[in-house]
N, C-alpha and C. Protein backbone atom coordinates (compact mmCIF):
# COMPACT_ATOMS: atom_id res chain seq x y z
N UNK A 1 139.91 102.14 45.69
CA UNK A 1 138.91 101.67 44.76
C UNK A 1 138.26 100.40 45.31
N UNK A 2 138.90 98.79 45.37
CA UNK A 2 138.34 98.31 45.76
C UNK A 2 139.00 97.36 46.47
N UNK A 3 137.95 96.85 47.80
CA UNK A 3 139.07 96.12 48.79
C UNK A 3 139.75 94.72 48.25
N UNK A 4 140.56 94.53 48.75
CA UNK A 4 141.77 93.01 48.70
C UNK A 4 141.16 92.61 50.18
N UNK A 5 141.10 91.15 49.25
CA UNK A 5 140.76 90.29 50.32
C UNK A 5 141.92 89.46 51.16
N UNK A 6 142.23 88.33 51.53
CA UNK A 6 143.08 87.89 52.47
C UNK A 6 143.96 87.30 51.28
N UNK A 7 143.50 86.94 50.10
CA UNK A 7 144.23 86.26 48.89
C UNK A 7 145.24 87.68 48.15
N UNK A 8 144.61 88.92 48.31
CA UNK A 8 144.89 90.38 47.06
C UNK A 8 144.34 90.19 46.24
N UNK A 9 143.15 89.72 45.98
CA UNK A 9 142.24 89.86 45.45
C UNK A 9 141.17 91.36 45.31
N UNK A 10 141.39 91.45 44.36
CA UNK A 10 140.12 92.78 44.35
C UNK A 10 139.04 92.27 44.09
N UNK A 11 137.83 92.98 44.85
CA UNK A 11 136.67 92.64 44.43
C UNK A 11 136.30 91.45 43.81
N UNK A 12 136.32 90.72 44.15
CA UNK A 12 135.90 89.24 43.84
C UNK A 12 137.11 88.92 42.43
N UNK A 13 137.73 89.50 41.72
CA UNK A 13 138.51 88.80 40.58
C UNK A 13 139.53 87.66 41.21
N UNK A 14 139.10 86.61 40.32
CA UNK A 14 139.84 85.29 40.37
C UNK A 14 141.45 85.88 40.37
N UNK A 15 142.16 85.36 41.08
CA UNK A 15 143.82 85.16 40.46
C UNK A 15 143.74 84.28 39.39
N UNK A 16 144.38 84.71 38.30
CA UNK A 16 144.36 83.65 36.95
C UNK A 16 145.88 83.16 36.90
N UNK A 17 146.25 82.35 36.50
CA UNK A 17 147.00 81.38 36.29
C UNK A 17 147.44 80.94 35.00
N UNK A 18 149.05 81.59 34.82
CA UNK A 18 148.92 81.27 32.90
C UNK A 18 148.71 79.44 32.94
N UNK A 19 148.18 78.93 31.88
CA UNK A 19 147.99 77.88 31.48
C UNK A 19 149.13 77.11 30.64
N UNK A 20 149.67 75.94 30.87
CA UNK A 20 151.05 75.17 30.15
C UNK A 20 150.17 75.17 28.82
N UNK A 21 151.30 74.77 28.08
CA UNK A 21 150.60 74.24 26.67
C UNK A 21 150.03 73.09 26.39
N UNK A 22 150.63 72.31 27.17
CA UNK A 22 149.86 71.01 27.35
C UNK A 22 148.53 70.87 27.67
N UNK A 23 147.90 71.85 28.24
CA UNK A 23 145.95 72.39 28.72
C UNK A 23 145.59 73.02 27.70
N UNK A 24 146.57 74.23 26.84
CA UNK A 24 145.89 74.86 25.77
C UNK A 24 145.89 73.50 24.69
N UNK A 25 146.69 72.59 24.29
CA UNK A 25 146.35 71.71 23.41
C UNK A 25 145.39 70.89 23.61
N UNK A 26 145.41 70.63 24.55
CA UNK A 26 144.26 69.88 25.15
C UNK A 26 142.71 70.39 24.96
N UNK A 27 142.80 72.14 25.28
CA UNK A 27 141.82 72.55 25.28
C UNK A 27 141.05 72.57 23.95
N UNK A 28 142.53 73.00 22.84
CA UNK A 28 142.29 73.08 21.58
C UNK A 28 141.71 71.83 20.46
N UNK A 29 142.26 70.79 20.81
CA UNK A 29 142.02 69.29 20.43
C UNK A 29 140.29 69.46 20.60
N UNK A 30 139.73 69.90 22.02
CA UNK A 30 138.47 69.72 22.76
C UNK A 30 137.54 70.19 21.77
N UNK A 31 137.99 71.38 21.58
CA UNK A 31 137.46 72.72 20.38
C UNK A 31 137.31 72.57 19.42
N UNK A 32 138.17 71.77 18.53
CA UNK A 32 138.05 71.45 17.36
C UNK A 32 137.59 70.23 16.90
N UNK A 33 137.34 69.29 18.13
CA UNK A 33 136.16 67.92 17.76
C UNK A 33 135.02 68.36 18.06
N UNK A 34 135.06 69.69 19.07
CA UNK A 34 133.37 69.90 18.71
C UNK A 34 133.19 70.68 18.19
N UNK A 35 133.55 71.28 16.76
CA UNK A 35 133.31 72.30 15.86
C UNK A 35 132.93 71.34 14.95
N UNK A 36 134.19 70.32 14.73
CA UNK A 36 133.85 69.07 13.52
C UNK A 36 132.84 68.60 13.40
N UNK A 37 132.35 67.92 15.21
CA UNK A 37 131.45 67.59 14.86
C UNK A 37 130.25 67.86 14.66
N UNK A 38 129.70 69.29 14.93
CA UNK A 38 128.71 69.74 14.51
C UNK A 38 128.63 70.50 13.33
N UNK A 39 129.86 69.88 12.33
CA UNK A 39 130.04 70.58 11.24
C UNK A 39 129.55 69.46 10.87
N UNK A 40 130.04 68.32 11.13
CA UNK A 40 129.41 67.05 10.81
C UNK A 40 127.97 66.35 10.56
N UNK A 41 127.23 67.47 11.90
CA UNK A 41 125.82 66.56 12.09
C UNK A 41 125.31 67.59 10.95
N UNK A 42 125.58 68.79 10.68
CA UNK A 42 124.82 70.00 10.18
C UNK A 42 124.89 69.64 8.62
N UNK A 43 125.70 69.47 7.87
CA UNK A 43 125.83 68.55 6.93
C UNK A 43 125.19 67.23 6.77
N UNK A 44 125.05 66.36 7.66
CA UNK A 44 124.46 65.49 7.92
C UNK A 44 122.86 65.77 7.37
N UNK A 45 122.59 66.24 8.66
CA UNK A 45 120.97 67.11 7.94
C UNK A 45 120.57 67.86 6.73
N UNK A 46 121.42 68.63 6.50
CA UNK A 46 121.53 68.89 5.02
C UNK A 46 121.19 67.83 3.74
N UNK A 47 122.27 66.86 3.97
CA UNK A 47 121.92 66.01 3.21
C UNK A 47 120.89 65.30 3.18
N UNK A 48 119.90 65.09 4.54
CA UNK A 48 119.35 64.52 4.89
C UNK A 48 117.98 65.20 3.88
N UNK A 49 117.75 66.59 4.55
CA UNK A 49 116.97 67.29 3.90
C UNK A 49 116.84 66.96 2.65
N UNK A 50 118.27 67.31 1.48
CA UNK A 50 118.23 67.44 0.53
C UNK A 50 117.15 66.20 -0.16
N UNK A 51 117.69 65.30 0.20
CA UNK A 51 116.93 63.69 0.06
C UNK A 51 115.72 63.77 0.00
N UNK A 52 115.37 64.02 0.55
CA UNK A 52 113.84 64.56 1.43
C UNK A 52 113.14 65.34 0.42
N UNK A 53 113.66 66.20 0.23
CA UNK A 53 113.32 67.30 -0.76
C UNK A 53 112.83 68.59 -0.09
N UNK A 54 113.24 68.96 1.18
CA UNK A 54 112.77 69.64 2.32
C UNK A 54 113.54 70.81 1.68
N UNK A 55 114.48 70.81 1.47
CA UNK A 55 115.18 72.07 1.23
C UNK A 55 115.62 72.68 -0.20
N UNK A 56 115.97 73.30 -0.64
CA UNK A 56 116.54 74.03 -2.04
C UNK A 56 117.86 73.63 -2.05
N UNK A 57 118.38 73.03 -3.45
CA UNK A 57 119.81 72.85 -3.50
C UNK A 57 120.08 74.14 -3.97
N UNK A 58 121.34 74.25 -3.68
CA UNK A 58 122.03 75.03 -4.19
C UNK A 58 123.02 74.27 -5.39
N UNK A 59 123.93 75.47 -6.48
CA UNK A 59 124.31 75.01 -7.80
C UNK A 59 126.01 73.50 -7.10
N UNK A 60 126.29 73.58 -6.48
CA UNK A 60 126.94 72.71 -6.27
C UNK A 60 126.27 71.13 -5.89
N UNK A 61 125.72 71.29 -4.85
CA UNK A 61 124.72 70.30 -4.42
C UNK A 61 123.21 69.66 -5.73
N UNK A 62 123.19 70.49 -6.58
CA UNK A 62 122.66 70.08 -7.76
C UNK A 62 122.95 69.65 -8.55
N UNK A 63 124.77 69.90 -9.15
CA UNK A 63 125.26 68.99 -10.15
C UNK A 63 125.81 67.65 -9.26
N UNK A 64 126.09 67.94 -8.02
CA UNK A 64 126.12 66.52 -7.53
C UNK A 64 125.30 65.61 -7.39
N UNK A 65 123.98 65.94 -7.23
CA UNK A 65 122.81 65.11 -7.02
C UNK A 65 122.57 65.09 -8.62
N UNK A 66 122.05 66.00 -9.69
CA UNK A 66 121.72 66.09 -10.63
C UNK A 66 122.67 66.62 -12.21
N UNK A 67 123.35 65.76 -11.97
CA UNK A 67 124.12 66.30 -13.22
C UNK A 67 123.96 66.66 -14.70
N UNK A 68 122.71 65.59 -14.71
CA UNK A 68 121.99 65.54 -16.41
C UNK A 68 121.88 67.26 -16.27
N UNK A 69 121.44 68.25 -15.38
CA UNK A 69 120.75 69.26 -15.48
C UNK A 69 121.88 70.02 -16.23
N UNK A 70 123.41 69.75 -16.22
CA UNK A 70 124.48 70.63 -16.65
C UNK A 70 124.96 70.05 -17.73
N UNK A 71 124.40 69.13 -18.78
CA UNK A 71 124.45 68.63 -19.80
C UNK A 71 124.31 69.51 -21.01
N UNK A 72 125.24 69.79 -21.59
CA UNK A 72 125.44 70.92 -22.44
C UNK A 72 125.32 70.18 -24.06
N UNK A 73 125.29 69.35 -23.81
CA UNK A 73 125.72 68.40 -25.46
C UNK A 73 124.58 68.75 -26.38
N UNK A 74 123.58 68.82 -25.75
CA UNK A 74 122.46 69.62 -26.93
C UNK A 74 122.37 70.55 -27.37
N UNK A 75 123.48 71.56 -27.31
CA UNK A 75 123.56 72.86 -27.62
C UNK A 75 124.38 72.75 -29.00
């Protein structure tokens, strides 16, 4: 099928190398500050928007900004 090179390599595939846990935590730590933080900025803007008036709240983001609106006492 396909030739081995001077390494036994087929066809160009890397030899892979299991990884310690100490690189997967590492890697994972990496992963999850940059999920945060663009969970962070995206929210960020959101709010930003909201302010703004750029965007539509939704019913959570409305009784937080606007609560009088869920004022039931006149009923």
């Amino acid at each position: 099928m396909g030739e081995e090179d001077k390494q036994g390599n087929v066809d160009g595939e890397e030899k892979r190398r299991p990884i310690s846990e100490a690189e997967f935590l590492s890697w994972k730590r990496r992963k999850d500050a940059d999920i945060s933080s663009r969970r962070d900025e995206a929210a960020r803007k959101r709010a930003e928007d909201i302010a703004a008036g750029a965007v539509q709240m939704n019913g959570r983001e409305l009784f937080v900004h606007e609560p009088w609106v869920f004022d039931n006492t006149l009923y």
